[in-house]
Protein backbone atom coordinates (compact mmCIF):
# COMPACT_ATOMS: atom_id res chain seq x y z
CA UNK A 1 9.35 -11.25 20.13
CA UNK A 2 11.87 -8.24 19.74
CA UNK A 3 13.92 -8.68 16.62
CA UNK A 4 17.51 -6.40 16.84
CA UNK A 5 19.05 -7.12 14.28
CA UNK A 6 19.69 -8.47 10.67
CA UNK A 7 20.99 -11.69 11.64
CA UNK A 8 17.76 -12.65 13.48
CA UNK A 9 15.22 -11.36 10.84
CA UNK A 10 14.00 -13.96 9.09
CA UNK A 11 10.98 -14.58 6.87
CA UNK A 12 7.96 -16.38 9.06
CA UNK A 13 5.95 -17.15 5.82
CA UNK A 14 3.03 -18.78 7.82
CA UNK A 15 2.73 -14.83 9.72
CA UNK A 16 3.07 -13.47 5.94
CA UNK A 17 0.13 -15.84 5.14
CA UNK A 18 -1.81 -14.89 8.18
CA UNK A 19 -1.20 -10.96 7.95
CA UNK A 20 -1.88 -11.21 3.88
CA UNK A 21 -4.90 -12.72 4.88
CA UNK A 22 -6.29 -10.12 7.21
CA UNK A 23 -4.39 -7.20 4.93
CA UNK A 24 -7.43 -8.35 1.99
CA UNK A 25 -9.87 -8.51 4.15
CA UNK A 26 -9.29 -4.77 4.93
CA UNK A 27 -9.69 -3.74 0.67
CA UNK A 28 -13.20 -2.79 0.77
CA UNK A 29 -12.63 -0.60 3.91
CA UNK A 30 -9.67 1.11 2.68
CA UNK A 31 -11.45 1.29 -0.84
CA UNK A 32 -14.42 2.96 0.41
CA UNK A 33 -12.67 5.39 2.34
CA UNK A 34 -11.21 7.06 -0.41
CA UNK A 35 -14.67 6.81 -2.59
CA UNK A 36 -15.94 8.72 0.35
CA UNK A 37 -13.37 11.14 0.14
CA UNK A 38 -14.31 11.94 -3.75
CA UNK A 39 -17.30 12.23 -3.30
CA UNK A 40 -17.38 14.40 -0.03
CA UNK A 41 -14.19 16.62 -1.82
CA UNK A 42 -12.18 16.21 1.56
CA UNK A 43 -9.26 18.40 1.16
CA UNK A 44 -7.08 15.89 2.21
CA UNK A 45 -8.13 14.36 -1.35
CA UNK A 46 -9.07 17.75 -3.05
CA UNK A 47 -5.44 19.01 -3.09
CA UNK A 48 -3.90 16.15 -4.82
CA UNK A 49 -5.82 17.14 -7.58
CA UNK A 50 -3.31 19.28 -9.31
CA UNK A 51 -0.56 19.22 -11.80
CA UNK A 52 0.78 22.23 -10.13
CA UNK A 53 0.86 21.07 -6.90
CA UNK A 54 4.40 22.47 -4.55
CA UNK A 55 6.71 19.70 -3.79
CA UNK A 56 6.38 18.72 0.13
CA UNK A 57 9.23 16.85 -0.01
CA UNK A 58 11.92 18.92 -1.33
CA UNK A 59 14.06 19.86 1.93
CA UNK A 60 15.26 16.14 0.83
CA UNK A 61 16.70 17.10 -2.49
CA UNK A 62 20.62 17.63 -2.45
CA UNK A 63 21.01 16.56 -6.58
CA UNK A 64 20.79 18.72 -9.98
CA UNK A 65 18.39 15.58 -10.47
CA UNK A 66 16.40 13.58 -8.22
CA UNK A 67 14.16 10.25 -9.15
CA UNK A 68 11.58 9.66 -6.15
CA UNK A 69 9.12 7.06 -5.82
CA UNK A 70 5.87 7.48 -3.32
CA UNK A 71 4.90 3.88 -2.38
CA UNK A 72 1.44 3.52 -0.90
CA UNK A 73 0.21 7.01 -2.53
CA UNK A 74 -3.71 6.36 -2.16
CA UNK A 75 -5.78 7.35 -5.08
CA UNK A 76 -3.15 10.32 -5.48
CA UNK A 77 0.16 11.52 -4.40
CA UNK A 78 0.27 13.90 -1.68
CA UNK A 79 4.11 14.79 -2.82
CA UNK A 80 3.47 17.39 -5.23
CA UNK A 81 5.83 17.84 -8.56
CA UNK A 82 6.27 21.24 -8.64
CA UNK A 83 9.77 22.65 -7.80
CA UNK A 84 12.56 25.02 -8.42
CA UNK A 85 15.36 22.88 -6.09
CA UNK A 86 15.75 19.89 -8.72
CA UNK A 87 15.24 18.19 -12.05
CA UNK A 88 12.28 15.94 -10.43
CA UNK A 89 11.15 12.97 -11.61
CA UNK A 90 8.17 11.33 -9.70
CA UNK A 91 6.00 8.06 -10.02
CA UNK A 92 3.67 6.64 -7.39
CA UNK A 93 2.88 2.93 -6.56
CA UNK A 94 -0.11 1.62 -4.79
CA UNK A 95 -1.65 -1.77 -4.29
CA UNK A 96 -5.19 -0.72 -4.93
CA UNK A 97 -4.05 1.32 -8.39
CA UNK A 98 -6.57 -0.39 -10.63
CA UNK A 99 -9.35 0.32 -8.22
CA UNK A 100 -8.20 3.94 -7.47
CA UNK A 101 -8.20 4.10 -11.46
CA UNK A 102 -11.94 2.86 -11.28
CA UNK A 103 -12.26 5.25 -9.06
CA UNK A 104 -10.96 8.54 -10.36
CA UNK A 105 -12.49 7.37 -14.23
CA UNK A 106 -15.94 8.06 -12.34
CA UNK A 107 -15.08 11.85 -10.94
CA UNK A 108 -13.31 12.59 -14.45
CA UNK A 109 -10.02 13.15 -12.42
CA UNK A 110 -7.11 13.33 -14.62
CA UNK A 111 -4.92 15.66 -12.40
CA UNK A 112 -2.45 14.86 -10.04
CA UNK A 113 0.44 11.85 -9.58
CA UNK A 114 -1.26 8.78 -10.11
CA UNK A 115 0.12 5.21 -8.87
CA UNK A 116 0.73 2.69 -10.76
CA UNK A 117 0.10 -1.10 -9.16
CA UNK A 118 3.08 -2.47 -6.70
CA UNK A 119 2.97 -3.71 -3.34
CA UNK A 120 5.70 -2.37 -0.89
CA UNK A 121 6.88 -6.06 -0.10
CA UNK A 122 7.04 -6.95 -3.53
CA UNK A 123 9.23 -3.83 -5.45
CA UNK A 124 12.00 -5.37 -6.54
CA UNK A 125 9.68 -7.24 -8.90
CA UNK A 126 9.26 -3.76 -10.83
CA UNK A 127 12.13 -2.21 -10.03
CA UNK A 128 15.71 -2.51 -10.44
CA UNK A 129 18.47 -2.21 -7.22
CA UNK A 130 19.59 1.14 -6.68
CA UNK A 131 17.03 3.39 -9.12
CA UNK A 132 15.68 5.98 -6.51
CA UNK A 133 17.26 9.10 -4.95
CA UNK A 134 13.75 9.30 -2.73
CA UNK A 135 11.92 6.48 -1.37
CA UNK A 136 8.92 8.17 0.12
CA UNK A 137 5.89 6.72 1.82
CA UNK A 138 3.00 8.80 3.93
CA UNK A 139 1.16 7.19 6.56
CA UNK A 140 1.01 3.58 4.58
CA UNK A 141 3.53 1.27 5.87
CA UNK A 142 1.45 0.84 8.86
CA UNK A 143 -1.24 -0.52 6.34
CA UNK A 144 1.83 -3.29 4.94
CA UNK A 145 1.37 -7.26 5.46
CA UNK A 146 5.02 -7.42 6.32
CA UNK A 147 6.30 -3.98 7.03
CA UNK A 148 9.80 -4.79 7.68
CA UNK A 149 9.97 -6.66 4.72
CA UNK A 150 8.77 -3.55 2.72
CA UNK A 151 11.83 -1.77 4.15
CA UNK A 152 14.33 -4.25 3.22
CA UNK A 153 12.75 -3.95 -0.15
CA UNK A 154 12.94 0.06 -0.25
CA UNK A 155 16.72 -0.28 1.03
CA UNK A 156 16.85 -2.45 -2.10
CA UNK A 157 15.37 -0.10 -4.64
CA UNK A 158 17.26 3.07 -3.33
CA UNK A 159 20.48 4.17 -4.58
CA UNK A 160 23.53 4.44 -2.23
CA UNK A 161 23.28 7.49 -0.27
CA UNK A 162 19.72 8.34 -1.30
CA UNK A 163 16.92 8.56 1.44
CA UNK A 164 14.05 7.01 2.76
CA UNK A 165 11.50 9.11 4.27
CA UNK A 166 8.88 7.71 6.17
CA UNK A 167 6.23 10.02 7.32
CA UNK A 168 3.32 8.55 9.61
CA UNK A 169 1.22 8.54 12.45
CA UNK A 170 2.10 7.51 15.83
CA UNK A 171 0.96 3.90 16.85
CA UNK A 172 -2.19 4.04 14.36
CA UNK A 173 -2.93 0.07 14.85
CA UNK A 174 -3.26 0.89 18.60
CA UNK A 175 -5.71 3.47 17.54
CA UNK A 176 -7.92 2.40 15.07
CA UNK A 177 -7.63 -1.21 17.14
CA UNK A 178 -6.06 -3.32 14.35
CA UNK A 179 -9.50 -2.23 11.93
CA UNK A 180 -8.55 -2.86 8.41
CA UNK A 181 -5.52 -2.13 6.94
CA UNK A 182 -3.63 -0.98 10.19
CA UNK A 183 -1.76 -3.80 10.89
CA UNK A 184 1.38 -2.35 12.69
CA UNK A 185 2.67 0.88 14.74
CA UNK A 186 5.40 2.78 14.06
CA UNK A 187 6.68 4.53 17.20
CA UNK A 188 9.92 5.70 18.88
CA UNK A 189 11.96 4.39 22.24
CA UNK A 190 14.91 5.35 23.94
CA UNK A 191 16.16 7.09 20.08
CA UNK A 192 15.24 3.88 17.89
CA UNK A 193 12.72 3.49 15.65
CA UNK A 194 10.45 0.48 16.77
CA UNK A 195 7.93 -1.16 14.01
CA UNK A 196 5.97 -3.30 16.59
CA UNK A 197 2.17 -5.30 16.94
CA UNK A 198 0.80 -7.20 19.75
CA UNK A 199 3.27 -9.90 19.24
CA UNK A 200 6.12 -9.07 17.68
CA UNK A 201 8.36 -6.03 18.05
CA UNK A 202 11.11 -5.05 15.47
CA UNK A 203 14.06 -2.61 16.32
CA UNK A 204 14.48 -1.01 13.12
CA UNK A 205 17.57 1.48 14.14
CA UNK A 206 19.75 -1.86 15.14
CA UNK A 207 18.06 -3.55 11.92
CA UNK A 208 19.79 -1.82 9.51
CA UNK A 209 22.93 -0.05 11.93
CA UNK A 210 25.42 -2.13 9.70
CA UNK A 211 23.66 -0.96 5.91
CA UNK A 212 22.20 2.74 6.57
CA UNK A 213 22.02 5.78 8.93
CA UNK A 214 18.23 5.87 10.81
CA UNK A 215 17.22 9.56 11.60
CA UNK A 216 14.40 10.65 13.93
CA UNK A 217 13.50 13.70 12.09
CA UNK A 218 9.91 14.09 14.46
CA UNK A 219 8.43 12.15 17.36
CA UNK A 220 5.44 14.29 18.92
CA UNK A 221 2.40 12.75 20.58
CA UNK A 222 1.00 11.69 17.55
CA UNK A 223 4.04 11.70 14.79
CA UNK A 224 6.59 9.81 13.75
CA UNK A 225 9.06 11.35 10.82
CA UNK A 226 11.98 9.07 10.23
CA UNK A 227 15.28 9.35 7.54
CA UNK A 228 16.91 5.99 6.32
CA UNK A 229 19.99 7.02 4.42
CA UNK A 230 21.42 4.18 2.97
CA UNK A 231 24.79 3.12 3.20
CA UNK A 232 25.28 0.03 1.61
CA UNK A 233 23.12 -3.17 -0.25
CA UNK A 234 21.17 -5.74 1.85
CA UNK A 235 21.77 -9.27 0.76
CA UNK A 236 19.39 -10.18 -2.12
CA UNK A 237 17.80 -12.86 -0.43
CA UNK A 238 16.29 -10.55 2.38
CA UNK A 239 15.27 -8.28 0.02
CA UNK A 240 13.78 -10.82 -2.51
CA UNK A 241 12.22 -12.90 -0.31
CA UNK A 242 11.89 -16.43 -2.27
CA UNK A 243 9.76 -18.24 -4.76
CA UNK A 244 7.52 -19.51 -1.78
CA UNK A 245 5.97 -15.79 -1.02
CA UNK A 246 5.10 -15.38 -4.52
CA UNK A 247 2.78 -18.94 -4.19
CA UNK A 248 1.07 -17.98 -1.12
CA UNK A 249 0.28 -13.98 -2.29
CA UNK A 250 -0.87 -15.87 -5.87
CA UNK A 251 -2.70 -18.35 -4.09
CA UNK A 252 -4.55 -15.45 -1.63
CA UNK A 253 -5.43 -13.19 -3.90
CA UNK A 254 -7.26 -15.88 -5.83
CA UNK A 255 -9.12 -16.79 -3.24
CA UNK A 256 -10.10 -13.54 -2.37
CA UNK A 257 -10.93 -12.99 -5.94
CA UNK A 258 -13.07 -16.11 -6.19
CA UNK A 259 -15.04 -15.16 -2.36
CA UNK A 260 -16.32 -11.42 -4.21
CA UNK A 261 -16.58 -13.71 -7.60
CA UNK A 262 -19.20 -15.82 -5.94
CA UNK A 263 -20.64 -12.67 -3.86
CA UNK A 264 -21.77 -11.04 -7.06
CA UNK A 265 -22.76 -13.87 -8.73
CA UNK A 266 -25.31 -14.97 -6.17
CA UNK A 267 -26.09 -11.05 -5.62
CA UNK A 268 -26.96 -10.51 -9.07
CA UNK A 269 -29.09 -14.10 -9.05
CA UNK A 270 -31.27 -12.65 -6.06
CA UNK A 271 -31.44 -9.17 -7.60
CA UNK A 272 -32.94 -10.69 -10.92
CA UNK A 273 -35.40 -13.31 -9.03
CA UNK A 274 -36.59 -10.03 -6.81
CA UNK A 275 -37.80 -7.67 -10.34
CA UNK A 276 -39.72 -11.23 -11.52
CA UNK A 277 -41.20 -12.07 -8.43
CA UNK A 278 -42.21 -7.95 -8.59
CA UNK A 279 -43.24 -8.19 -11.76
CA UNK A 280 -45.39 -10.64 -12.27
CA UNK A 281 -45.75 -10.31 -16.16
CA UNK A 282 -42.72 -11.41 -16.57
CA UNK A 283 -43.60 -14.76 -16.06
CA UNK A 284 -41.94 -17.40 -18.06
CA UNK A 285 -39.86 -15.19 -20.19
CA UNK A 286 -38.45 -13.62 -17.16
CA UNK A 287 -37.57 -17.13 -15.87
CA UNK A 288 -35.63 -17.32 -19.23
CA UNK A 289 -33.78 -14.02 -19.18
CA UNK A 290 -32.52 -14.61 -15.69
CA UNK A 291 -31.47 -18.27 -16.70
CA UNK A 292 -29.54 -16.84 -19.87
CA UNK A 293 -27.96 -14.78 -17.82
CA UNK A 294 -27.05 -17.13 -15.09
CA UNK A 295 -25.47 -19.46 -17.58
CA UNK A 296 -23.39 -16.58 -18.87
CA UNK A 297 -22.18 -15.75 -15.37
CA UNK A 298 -21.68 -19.63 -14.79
CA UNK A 299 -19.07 -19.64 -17.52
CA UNK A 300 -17.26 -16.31 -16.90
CA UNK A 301 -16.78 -18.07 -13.20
């Protein structure tokens, strides 16, 4: 279904459901990924680590002052703070915060922008209309539930003639075959900028032609760099989305939580019956410590 404008989005919150569904199935892929990169000191991780680290992002800055927001950062920014252009003020959001915390509290990493918790569908709940010069995300809203929804909320959360810069990979749900958190493809056709998946295809450029000015900055074989300068405010409704998405990501999440709840629980009954059955000694008074601790778990659950 090709969607071309505002007047035919609308929120299909049985596809949010569905997409939510498969976007927390993807957390221990996406998590792992980055533990892999601190471990292995990839450099695509290794040069976040730095206080000092030269702005990538300041060709964008046109104000004595500048507030930008990096949605979607990872474990750490890859914007950099360091710059001679403006006053800059920068703060990073990321679903997966507390476990990138977790994370980084392991390595001893205190460097570097870290984000605090927000989903990109859900930043008006943190953030007032109109508070960022920069809206900035890096190969991420390909990873988003809903990523047109996460635009109408950064068009929200932007201030009138500030930017959104969107910087990603071509079509990476095509190549990574819908694995994990890549959900969607960004791409380019006849000058638009297309957000599209199997099923559902949204013209982005004739989206938002009434409220903001869509540059193609790149488009190369296997990049897509794209400007949203925004014009005017999208109607609050679009951008807030209803009391009905907030009961379905509530009710997800839960049950997600609850699924690796009962995965540990029954992991850590198997590991304890394994050291008694290995240890015969233990007898009876292993029997007891595991059942202590069973009833423990039993109540935290």
């Amino acid at each position: 279904m090709l969607i071309e404008s505002l007047s035919e989005f609308y929120f299909d919150l049985n596809a949010y459901e569905k997409y939510l569904e498969t976007w927390l199935k993807g957390i221990p892929s996406e998590v792992g990924h980055w533990r892999r990169a601190m471990e292995k000191n990839w450099p695509d991780f290794r040069d976040r680590i730095s206080n000092e680290r030269q702005c990538n992002i300041e060709q964008y800055f046109d104000s004595p002052e500048t507030f930008c927001i990096d949605i979607g950062s990872g474990p750490l920014s890859t914007c950099g703070s360091k710059t001679d252009k403006t006053k800059l003020r920068i703060i990073a959001v990321d679903p997966l915060a507390h476990s990138y915390k977790i994370l980084r509290k392991k390595r001893n990493i205190t460097a570097g922008i870290a984000p605090e918790y927000c989903m990109v569908e859900r930043l008006t709940d943190k953030f007032e209309h109109n508070t960022f010069d920069i809206v900035h995300m890096r190969n991420s809203l390909d990873h988003a539930f809903n990523p047109i929804f996460g635009i109408m909320q950064m068009m929200a959360i932007c201030k009138k003639d500030g930017k959104i810069v969107l910087q990603h990979t071509k079509n990476e749900a095509e190549e990574e075959s819908y694995h994990g958190f890549h959900q969607w493809n960004l791409s380019v056709e006849n000058g638009d900028f297309i957000i599209w998946r199997q099923n559902d295809k949204y013209n982005v450029s004739k989206i938002l032609s009434e409220h903001a000015e869509v540059i193609i900055e790149n488009t190369s074989e296997d990049r897509v760099d794209i400007v949203i300068i925004k014009k005017s405010d999208i109607g609050v409704d679009i951008c807030i989305g209803g009391g009905g998405v907030s009961a379905v990501l509530c009710e997800k999440l839960f049950e997600r939580l609850s699924e690796y709840a009962l995965v540990e629980a029954y992991s850590m009954k198997n590991n304890v019956i394994s050291v008694i059955n290995r240890v015969p000694f233990l007898g009876i008074i292993g029997y007891k410590i595991y059942k202590k601790i069973h009833k423990i778990r039993k109540k935290r659950l």
